[in-house]
C-alpha atoms as a PDB file:
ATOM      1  CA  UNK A   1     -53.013-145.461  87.255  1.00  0.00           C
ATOM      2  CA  UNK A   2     -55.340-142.621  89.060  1.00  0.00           C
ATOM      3  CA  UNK A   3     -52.456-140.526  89.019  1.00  0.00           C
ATOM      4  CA  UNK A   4     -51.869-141.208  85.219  1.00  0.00           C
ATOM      5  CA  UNK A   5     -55.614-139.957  84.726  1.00  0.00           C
ATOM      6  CA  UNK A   6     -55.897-136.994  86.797  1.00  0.00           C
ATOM      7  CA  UNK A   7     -52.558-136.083  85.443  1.00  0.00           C
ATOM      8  CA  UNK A   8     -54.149-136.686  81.629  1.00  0.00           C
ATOM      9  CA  UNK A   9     -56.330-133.629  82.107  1.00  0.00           C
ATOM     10  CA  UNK A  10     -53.611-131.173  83.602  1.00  0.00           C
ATOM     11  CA  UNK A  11     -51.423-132.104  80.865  1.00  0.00           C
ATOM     12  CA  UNK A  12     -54.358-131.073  78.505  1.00  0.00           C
ATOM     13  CA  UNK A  13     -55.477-127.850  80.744  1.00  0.00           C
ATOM     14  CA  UNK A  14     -51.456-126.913  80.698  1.00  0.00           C
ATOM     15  CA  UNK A  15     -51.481-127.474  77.143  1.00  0.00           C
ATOM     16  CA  UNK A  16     -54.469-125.656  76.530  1.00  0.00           C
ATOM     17  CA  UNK A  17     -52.954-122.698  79.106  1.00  0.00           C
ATOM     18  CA  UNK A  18     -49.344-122.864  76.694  1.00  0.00           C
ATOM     19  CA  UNK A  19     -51.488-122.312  73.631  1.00  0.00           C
ATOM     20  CA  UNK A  20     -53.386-119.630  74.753  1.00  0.00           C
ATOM     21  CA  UNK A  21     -50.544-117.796  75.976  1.00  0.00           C
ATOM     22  CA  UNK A  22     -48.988-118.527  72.456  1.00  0.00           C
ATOM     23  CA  UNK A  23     -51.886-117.354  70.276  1.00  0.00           C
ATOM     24  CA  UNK A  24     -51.923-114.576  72.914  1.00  0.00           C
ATOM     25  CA  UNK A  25     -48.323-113.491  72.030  1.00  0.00           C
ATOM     26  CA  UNK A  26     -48.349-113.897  68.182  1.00  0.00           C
ATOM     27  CA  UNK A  27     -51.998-111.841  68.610  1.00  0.00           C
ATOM     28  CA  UNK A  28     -49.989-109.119  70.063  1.00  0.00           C
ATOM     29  CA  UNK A  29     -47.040-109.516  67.250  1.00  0.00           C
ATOM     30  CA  UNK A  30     -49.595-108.913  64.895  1.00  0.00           C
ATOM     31  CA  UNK A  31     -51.259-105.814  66.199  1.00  0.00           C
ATOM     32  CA  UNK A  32     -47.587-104.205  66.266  1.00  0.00           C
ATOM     33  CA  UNK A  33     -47.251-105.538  62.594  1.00  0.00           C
ATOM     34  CA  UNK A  34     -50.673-104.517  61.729  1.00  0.00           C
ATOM     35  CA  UNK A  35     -49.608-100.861  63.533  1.00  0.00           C
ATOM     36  CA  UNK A  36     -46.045-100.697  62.503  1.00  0.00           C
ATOM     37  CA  UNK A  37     -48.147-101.322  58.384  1.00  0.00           C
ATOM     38  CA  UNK A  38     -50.732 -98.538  59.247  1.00  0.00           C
ATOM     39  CA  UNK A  39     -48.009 -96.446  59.838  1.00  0.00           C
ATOM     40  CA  UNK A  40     -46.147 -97.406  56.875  1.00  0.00           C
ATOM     41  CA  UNK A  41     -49.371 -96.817  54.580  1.00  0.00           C
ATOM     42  CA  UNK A  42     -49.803 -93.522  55.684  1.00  0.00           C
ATOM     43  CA  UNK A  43     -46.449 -92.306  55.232  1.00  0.00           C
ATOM     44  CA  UNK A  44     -46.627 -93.916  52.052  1.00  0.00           C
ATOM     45  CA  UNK A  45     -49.867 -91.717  51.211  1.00  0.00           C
ATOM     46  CA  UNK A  46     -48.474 -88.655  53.007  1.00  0.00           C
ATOM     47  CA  UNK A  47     -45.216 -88.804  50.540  1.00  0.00           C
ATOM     48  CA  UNK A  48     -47.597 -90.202  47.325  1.00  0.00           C
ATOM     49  CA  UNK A  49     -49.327 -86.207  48.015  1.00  0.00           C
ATOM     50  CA  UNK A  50     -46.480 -84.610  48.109  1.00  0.00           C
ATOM     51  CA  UNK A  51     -45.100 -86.479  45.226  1.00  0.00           C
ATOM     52  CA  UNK A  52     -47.825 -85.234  43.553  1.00  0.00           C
ATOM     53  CA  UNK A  53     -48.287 -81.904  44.745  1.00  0.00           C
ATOM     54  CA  UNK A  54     -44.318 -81.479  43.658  1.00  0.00           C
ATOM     55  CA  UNK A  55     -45.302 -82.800  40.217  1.00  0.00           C
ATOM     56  CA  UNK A  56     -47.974 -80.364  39.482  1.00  0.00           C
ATOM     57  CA  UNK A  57     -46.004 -77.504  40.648  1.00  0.00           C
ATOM     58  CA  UNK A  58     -43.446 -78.563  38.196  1.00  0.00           C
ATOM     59  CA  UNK A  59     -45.533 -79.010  35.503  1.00  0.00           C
ATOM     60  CA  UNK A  60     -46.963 -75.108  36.278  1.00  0.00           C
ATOM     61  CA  UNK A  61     -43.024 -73.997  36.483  1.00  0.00           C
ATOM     62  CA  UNK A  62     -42.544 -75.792  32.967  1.00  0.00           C
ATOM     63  CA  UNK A  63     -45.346 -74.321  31.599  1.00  0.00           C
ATOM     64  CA  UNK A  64     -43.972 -70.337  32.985  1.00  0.00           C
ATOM     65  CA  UNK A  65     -40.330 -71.456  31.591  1.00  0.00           C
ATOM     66  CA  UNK A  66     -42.052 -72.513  28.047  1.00  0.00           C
ATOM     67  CA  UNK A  67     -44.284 -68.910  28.190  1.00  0.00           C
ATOM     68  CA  UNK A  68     -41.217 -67.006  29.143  1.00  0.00           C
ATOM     69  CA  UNK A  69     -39.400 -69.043  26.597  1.00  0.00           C
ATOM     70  CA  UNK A  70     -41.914 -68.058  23.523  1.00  0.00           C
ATOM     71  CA  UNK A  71     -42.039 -64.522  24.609  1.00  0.00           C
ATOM     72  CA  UNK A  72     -38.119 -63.914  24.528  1.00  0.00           C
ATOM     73  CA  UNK A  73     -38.644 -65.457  21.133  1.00  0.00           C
ATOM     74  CA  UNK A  74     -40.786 -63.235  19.902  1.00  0.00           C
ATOM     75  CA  UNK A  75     -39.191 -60.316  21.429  1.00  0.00           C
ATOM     76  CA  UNK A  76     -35.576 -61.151  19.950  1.00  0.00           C
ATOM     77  CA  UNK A  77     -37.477 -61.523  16.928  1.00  0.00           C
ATOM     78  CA  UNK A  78     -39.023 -58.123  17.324  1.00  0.00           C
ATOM     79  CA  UNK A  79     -35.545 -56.777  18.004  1.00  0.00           C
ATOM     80  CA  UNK A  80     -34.358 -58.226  15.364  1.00  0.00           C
ATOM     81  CA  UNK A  81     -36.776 -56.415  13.146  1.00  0.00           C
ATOM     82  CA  UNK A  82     -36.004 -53.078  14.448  1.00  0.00           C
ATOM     83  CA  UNK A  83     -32.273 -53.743  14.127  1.00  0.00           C
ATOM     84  CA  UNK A  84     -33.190 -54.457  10.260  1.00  0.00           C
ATOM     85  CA  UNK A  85     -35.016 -51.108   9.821  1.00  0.00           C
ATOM     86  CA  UNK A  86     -32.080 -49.137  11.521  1.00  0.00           C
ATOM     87  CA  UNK A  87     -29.385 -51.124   9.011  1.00  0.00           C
ATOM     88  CA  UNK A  88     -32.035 -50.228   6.161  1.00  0.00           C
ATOM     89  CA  UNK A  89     -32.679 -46.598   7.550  1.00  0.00           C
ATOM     90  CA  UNK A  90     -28.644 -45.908   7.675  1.00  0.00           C
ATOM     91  CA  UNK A  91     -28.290 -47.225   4.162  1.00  0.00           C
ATOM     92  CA  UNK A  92     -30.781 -44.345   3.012  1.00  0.00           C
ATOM     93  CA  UNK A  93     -29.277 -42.086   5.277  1.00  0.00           C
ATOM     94  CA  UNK A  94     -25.428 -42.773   3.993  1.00  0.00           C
ATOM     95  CA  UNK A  95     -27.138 -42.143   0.647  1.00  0.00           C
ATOM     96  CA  UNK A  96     -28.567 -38.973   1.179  1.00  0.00           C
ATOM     97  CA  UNK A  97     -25.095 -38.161   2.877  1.00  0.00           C
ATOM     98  CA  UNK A  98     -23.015 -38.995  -0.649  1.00  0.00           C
ATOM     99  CA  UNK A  99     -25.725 -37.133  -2.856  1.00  0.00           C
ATOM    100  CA  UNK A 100     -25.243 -34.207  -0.140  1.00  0.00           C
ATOM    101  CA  UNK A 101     -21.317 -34.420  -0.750  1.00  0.00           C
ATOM    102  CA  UNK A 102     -21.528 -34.472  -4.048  1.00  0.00           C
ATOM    103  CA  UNK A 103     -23.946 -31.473  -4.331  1.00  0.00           C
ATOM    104  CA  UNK A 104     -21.319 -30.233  -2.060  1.00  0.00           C
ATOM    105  CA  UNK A 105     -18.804 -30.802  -4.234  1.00  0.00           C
ATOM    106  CA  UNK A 106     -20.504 -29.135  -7.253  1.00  0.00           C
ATOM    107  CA  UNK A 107     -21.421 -26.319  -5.453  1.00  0.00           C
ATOM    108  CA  UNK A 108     -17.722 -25.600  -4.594  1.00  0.00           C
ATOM    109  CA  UNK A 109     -16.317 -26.530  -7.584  1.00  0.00           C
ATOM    110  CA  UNK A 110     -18.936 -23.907  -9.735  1.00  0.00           C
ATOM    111  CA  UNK A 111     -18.111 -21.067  -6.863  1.00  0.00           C
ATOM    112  CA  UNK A 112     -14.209 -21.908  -7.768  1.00  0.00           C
ATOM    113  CA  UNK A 113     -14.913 -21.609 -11.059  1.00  0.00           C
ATOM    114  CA  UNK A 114     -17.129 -17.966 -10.631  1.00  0.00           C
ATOM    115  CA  UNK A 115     -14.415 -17.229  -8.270  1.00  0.00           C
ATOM    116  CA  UNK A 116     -11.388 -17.846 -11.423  1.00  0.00           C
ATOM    117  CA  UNK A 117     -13.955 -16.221 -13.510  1.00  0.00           C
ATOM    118  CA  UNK A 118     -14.158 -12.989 -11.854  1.00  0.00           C
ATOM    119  CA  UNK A 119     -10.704 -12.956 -11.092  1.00  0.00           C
ATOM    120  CA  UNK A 120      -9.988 -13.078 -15.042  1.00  0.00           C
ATOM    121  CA  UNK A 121     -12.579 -10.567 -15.072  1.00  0.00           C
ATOM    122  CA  UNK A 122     -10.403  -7.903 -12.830  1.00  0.00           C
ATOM    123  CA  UNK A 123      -7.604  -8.498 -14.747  1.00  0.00           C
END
């Protein structure tokens, strides 16, 4: 029976020494989770910035595209313009060519004539 009573108390101060050594290793599993998750939120952050920072350097690209965009706009609508005012110009020009002909024409049919004329004249 003494031997059942001493051996009480190093069954509880084994028990005691088991648990320690348990909380002891699941203490130590936690720090490496706890570690291993400070890790995790950082790289988490670190790729949230650049995330971000890749976002806003989008949005500035989109915003050159769309200012490049409105300005070849307005230039093919410039160009446009001036190809309107040649077309217009050579119109004028093609008529100022077929009033020149025919002036042309007139001219060398009245020096025909002055030329029959004069011949008829020698005659």
């Amino acid at each position: 029976m003494l031997s059942e009573i001493l051996a009480y108390p190093f069954g509880i101060v084994q028990l005691i020494f088991t648990e320690y050594y348990i909380i002891r290793s699941i203490n130590k599993q936690i720090n490496q989770v706890d570690t291993i998750l400070n890790k995790l939120i950082k790289s988490s952050s670190n790729m949230s910035m650049n995330v971000s920072n890749i976002a806003t350097e989008l949005a500035g690209s989109a915003r050159e595209v769309n200012a490049a965009s409105e300005e070849i706009s307005t230039t093919t609508q410039e160009i446009a313009d001036i190809i309107q005012n040649i077309y217009s110009v050579s119109r004028s020009i093609k008529e100022i060519m077929n009033l020149v002909n025919s002036i042309s024409d007139q001219t060398n049919l009245l020096a025909f004539n002055y030329t029959i004329i004069k011949i008829r004249d020698m005659l």
